[in-house]
PDB file of N, CA and C in Angstrom:
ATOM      1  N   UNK A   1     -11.198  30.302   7.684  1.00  0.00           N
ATOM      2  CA  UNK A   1     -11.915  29.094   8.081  1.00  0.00           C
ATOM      3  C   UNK A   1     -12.711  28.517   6.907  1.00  0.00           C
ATOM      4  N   UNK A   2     -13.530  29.721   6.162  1.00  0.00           N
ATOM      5  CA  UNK A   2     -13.778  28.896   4.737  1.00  0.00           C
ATOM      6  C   UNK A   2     -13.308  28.229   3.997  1.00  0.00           C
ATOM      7  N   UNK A   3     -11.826  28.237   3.685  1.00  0.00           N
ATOM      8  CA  UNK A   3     -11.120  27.543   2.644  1.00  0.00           C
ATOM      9  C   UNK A   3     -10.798  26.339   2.998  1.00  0.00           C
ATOM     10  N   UNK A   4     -10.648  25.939   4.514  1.00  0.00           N
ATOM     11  CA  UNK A   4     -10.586  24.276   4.816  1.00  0.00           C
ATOM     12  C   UNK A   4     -11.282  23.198   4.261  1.00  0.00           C
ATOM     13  N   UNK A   5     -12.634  23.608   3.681  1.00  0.00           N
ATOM     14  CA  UNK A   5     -13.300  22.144   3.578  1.00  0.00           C
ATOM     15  C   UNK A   5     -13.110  22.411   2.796  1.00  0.00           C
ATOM     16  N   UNK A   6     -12.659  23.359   1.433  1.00  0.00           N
ATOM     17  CA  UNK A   6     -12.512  23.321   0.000  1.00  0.00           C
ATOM     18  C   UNK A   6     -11.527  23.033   0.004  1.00  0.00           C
ATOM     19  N   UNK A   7     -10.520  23.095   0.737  1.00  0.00           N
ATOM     20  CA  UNK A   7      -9.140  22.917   0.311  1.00  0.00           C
ATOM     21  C   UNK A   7      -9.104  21.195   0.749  1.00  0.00           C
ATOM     22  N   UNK A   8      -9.656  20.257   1.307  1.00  0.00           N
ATOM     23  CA  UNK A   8     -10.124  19.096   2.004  1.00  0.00           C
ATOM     24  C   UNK A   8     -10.376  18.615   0.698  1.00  0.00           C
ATOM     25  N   UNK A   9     -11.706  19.106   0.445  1.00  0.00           N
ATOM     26  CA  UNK A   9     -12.522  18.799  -0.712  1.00  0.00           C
ATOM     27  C   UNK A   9     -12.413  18.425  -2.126  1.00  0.00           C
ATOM     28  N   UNK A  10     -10.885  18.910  -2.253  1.00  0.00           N
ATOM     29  CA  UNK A  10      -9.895  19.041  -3.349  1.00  0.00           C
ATOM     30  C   UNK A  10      -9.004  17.762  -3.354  1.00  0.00           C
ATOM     31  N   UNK A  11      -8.302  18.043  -1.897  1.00  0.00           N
ATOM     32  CA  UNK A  11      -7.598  17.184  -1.650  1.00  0.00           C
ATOM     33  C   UNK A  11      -7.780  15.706  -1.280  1.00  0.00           C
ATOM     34  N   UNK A  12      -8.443  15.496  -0.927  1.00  0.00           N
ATOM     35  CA  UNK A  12      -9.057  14.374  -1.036  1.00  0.00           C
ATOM     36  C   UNK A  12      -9.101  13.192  -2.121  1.00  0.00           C
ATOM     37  N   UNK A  13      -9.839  13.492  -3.080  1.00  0.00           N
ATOM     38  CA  UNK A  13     -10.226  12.967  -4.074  1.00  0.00           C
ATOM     39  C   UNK A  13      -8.596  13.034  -5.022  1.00  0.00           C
ATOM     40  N   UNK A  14      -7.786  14.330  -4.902  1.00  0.00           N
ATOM     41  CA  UNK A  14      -6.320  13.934  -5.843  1.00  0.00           C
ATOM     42  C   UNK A  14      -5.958  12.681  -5.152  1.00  0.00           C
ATOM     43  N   UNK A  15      -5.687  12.443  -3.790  1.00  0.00           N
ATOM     44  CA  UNK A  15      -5.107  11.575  -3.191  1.00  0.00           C
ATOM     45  C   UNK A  15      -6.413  10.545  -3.195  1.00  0.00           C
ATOM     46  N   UNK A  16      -6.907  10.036  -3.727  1.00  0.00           N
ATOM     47  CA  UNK A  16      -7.630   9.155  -3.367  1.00  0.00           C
ATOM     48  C   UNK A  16      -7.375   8.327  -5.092  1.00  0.00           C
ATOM     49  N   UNK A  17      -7.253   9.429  -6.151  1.00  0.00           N
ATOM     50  CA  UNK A  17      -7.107   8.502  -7.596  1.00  0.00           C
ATOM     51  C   UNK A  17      -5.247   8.564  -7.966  1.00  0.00           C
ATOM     52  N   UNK A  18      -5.030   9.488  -6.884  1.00  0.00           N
ATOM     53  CA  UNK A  18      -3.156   9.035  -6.972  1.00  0.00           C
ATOM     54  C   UNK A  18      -2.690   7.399  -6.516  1.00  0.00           C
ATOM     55  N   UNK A  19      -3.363   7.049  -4.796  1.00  0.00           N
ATOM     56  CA  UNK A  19      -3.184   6.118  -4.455  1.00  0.00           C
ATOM     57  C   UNK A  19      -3.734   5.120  -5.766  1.00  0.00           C
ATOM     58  N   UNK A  20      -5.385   5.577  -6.440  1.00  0.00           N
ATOM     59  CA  UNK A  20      -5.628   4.043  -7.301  1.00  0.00           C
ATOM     60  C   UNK A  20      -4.886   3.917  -8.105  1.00  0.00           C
ATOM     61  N   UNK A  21      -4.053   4.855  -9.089  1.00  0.00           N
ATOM     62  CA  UNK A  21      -2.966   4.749  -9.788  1.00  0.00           C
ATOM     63  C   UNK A  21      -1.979   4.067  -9.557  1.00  0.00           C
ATOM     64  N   UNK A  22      -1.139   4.148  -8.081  1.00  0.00           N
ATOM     65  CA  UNK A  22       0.122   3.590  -7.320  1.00  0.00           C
ATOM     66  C   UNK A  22      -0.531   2.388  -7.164  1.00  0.00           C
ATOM     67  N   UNK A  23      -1.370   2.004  -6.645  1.00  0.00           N
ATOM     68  CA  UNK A  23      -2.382   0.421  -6.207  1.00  0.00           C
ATOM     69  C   UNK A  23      -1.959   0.009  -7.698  1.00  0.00           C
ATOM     70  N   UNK A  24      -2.376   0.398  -8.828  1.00  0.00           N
ATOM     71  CA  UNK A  24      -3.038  -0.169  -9.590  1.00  0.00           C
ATOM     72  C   UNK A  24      -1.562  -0.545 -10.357  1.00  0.00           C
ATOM     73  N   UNK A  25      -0.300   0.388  -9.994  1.00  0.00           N
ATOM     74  CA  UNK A  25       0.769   0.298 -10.663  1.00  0.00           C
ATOM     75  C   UNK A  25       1.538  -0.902  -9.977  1.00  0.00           C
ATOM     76  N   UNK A  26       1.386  -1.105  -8.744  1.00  0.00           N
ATOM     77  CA  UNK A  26       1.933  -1.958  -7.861  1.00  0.00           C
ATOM     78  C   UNK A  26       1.542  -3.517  -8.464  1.00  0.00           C
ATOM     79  N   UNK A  27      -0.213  -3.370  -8.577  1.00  0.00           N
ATOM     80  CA  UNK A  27      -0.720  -4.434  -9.150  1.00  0.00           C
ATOM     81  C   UNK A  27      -0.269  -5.117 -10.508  1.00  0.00           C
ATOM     82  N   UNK A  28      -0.414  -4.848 -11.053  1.00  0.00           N
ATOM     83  CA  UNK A  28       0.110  -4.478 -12.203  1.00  0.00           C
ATOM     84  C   UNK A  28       1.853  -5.223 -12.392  1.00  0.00           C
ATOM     85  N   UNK A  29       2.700  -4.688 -11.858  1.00  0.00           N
ATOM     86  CA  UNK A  29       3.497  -5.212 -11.397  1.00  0.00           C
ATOM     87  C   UNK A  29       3.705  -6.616 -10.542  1.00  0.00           C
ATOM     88  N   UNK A  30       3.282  -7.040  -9.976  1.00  0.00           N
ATOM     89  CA  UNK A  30       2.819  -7.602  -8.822  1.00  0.00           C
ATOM     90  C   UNK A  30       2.314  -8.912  -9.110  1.00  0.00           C
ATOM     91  N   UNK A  31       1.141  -8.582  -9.513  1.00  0.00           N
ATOM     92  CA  UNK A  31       0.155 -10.117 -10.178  1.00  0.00           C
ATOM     93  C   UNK A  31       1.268 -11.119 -11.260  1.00  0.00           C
ATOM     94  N   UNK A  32       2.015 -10.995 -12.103  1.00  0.00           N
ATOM     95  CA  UNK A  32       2.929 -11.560 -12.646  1.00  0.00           C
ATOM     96  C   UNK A  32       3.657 -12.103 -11.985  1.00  0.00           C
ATOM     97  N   UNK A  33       4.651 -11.445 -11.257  1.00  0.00           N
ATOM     98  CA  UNK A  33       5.244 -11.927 -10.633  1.00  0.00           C
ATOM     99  C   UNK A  33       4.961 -13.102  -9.161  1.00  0.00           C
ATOM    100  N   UNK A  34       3.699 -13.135  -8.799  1.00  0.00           N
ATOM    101  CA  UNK A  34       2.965 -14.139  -7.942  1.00  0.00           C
ATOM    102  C   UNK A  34       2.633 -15.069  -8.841  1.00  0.00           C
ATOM    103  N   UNK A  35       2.340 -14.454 -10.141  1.00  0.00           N
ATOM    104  CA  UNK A  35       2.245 -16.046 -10.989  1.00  0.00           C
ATOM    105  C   UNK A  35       3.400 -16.723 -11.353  1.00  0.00           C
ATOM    106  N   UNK A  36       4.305 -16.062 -11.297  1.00  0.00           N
ATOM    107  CA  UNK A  36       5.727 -17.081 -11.551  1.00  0.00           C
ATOM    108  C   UNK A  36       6.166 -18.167 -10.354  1.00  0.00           C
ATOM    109  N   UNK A  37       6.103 -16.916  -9.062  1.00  0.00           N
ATOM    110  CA  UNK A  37       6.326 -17.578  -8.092  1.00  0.00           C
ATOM    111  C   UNK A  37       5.425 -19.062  -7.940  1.00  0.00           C
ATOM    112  N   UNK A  38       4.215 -18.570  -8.085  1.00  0.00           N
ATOM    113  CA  UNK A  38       3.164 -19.516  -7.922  1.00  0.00           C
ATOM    114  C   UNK A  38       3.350 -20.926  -8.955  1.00  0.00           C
ATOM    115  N   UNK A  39       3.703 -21.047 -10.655  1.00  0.00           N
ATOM    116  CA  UNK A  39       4.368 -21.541 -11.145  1.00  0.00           C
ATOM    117  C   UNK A  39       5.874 -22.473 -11.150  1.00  0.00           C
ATOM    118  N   UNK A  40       6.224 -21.543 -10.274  1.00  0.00           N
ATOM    119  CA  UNK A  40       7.644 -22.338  -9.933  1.00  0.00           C
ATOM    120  C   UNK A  40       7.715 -23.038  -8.622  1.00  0.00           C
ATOM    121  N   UNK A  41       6.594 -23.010  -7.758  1.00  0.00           N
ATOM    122  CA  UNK A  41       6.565 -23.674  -6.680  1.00  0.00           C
ATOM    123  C   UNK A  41       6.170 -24.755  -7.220  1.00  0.00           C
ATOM    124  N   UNK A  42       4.489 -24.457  -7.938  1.00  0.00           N
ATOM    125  CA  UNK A  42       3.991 -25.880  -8.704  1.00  0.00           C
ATOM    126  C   UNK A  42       5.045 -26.690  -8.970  1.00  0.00           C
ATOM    127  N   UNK A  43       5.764 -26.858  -9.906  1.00  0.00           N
ATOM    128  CA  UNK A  43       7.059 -27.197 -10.846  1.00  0.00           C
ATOM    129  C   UNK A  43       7.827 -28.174  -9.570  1.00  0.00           C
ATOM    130  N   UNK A  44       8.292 -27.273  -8.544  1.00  0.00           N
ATOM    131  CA  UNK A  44       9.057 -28.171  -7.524  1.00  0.00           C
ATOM    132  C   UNK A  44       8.433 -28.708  -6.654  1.00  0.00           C
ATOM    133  N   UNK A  45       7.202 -28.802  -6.793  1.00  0.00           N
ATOM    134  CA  UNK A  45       6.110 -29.886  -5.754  1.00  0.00           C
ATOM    135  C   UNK A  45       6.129 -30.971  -6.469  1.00  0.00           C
TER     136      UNK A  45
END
């Protein structure tokens, strides 16, 4: 029963700067490509 909140405690925080990594990789990715889109709509308005 001791090792749950340490093992929680651990886990947590990996998964919490894995997701900001994946967020941040997505972003990253992502923001460019909304600016093109966003660009090429301009263009045909």
């Amino acid at each position: 029963m001791e090792s749950k909140p340490t093992y929680l405690g651990t886990m947590i925080p990996l998964a919490t700067v894995a997701f900001g990594l994946i967020a941040a990789g997505a972003w990253n990715k992502f923001i460019p490509d909304l600016f093109a889109i966003f660009r090429a709509a301009w263009r045909l308005r």
